[in-house]
C-alpha atoms as a PDB file:
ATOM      1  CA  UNK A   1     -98.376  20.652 125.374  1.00  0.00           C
ATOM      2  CA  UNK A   2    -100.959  19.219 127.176  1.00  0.00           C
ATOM      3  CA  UNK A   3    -104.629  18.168 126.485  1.00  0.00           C
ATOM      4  CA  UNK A   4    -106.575  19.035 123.127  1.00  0.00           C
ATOM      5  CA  UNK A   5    -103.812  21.192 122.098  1.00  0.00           C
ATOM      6  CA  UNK A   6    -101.297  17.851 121.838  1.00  0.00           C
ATOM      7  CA  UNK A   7    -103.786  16.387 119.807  1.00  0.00           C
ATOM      8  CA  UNK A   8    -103.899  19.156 117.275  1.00  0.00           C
ATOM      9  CA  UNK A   9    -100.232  19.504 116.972  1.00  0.00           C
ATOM     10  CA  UNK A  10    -100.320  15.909 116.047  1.00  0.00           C
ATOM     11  CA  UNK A  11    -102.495  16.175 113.652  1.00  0.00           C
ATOM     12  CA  UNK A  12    -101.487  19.402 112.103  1.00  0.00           C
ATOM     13  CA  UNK A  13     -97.737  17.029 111.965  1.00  0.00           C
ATOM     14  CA  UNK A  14     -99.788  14.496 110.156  1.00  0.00           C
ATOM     15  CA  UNK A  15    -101.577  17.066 107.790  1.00  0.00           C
ATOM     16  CA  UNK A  16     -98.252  18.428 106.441  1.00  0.00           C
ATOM     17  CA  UNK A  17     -96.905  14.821 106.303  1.00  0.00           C
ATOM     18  CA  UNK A  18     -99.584  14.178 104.250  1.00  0.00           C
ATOM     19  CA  UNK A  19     -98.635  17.629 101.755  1.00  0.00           C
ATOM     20  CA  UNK A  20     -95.295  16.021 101.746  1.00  0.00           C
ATOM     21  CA  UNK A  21     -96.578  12.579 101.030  1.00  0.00           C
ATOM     22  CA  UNK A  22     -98.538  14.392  98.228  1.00  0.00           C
ATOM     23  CA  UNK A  23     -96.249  16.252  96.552  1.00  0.00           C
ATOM     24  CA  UNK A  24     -93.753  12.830  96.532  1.00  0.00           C
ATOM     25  CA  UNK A  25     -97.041  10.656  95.121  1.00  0.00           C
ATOM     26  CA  UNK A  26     -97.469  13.189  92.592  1.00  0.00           C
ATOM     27  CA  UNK A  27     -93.716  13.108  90.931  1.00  0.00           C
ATOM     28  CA  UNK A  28     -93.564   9.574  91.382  1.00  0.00           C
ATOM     29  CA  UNK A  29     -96.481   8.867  90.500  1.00  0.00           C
ATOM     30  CA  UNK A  30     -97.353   5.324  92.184  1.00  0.00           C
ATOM     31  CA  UNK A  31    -100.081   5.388  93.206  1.00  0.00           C
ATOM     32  CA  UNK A  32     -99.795   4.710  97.068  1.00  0.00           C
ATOM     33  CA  UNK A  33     -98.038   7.126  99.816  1.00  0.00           C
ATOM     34  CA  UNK A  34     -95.443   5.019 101.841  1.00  0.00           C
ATOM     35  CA  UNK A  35     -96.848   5.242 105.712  1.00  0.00           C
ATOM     36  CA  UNK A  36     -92.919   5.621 106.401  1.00  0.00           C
ATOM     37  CA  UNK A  37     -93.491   8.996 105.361  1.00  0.00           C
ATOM     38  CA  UNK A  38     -95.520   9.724 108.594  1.00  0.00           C
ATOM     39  CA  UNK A  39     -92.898   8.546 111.177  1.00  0.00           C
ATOM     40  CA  UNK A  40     -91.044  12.025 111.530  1.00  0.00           C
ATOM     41  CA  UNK A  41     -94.632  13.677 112.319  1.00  0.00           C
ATOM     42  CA  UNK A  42     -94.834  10.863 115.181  1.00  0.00           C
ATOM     43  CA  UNK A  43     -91.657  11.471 116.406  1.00  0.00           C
ATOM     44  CA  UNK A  44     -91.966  15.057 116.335  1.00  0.00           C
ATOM     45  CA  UNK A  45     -95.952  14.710 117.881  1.00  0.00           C
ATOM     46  CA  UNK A  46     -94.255  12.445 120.699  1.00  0.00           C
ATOM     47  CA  UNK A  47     -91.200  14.785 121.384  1.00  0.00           C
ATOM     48  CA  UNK A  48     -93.359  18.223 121.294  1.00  0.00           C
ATOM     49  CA  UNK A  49     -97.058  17.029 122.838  1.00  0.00           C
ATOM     50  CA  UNK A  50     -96.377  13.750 124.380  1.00  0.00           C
ATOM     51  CA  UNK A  51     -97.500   9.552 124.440  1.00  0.00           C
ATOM     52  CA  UNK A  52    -100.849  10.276 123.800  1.00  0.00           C
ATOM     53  CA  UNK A  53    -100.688  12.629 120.756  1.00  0.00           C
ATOM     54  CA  UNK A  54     -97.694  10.260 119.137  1.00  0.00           C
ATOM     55  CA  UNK A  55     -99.865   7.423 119.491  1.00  0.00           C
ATOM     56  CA  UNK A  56    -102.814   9.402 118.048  1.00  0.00           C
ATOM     57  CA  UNK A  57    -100.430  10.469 115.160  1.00  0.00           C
ATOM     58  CA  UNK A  58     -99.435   6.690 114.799  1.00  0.00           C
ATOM     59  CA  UNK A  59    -103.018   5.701 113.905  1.00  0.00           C
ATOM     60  CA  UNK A  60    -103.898   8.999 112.180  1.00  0.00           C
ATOM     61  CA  UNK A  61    -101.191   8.656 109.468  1.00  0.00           C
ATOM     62  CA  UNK A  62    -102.027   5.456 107.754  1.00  0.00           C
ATOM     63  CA  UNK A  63    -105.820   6.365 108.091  1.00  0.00           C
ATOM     64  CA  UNK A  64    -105.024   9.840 105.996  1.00  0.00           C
ATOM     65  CA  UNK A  65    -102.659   8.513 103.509  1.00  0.00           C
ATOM     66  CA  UNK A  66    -105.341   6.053 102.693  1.00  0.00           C
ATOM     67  CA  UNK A  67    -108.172   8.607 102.333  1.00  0.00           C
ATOM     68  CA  UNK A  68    -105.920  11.768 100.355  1.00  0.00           C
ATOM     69  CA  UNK A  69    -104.699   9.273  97.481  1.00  0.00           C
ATOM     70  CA  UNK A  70    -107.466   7.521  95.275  1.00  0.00           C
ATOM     71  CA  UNK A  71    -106.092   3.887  94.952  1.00  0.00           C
ATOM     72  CA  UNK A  72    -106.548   1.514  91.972  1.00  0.00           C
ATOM     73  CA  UNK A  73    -107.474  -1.779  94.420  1.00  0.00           C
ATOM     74  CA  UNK A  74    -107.822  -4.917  93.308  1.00  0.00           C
ATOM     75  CA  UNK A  75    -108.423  -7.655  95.635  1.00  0.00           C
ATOM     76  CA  UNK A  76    -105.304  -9.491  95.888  1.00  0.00           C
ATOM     77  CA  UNK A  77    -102.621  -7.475  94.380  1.00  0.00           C
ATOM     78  CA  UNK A  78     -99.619  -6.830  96.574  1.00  0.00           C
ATOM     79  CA  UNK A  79    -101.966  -7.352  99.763  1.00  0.00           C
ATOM     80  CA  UNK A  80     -98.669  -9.488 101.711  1.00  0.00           C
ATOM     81  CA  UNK A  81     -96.437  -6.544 100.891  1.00  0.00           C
ATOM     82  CA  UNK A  82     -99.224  -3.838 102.316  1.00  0.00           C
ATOM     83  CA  UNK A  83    -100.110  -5.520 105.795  1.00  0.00           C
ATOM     84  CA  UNK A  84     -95.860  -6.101 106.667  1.00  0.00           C
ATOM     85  CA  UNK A  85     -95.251  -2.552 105.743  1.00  0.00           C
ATOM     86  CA  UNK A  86     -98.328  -1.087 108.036  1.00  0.00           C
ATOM     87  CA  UNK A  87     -97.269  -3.807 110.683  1.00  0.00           C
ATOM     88  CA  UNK A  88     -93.492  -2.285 110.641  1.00  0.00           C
ATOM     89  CA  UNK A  89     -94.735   1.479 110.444  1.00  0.00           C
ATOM     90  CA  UNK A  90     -96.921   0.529 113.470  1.00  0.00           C
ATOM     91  CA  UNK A  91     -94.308  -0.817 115.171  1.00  0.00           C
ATOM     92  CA  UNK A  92     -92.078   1.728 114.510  1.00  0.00           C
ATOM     93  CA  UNK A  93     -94.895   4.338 115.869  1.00  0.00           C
ATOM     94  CA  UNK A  94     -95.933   2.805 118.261  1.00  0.00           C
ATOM     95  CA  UNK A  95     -92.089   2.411 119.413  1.00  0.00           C
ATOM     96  CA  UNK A  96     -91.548   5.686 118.944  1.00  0.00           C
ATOM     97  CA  UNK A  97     -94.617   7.122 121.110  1.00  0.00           C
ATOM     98  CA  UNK A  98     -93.851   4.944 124.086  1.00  0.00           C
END
């Protein structure tokens, strides 16, 4: 797949990542959707479209899952635990799409 078409599959992986990542959040209940969940839409974005749309679905992921579930933030709380698992999952993605 090449140009804006790529970039649509990627995010149409994301979007049903994100139904997924939904449905999970929703029995669990916790609160937060893990950005692991979006690594098979990156892989799959890479394999199908290419470098460009993985990366795109690398940075797209975390940027969804933050906007589809309504956090309770407080300042502090678990803020360590948050930035080492988006550093691994953009490691991982960005592994993945190169």
């Amino acid at each position: 797949m090449t140009g804006w078409r790529g970039y649509a599959f990627a995010a149409l992986m994301v979007g049903l990542a994100t139904a997924f990542g939904e449905v999970i959040e929703a029995y669990l209940q916790t609160g937060r959707m893990p950005s692991s969940l979006f690594l098979p839409a990156v892989l799959v974005a890479t394999a199908v479209a290419g470098q460009g749309p993985g990366i795109f679905a690398t940075v797209l992921g975390p940027i969804v899952a933050e906007v589809a579930i309504s956090h309770d933030h407080s300042l502090f709380r678990d803020v360590a635990q948050e930035v080492v698992a988006l550093a691994l999952y953009a490691a991982v993605g960005a592994g993945v799409a190169m």
